[in-house]
Protein backbone atom coordinates (compact mmCIF):
# COMPACT_ATOMS: atom_id res chain seq x y z
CA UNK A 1 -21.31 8.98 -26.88
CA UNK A 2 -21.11 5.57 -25.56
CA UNK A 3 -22.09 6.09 -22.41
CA UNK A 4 -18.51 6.66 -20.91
CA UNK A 5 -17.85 9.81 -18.12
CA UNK A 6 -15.14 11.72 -18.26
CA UNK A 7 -13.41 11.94 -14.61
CA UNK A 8 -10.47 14.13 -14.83
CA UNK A 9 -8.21 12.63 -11.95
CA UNK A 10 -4.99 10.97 -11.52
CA UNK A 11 -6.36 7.38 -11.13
CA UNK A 12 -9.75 6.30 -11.78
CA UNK A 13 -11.03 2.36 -11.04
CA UNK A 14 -13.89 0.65 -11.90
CA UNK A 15 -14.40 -2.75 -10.34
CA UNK A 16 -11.47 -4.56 -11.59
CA UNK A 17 -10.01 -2.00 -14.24
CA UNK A 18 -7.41 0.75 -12.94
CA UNK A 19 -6.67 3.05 -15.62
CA UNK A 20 -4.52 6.53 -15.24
CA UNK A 21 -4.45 9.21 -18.24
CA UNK A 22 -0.34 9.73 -18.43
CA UNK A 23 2.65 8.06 -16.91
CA UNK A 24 3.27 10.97 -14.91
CA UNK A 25 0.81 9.27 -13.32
CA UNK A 26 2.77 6.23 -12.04
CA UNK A 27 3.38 6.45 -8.63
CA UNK A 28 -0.81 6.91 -7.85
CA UNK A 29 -1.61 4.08 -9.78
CA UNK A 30 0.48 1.56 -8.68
CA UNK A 31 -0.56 2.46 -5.18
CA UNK A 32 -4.07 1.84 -6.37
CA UNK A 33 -2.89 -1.66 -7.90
CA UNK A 34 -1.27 -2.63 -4.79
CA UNK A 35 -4.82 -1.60 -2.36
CA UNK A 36 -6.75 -3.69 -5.01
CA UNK A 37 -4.44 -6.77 -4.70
């Protein structure tokens, strides 16, 4: 274990990294992207 948790949801960002499990996963994530911009 490196220290990492495990956070089962659709989008998930720390500080500057936005990271999504699947490409199903599109359309929440690049709403994220665009709120962080």
């Amino acid at each position: 274990n490196a220290g990492a948790t495990y956070v089962d949801a659709p989008v998930v960002t720390d500080g500057n990294i936005i990271t999504s499990p699947h490409y199903k996963h599109l359309g929440p994530w690049m709403k994220e992207v665009l709120q962080q911009s």
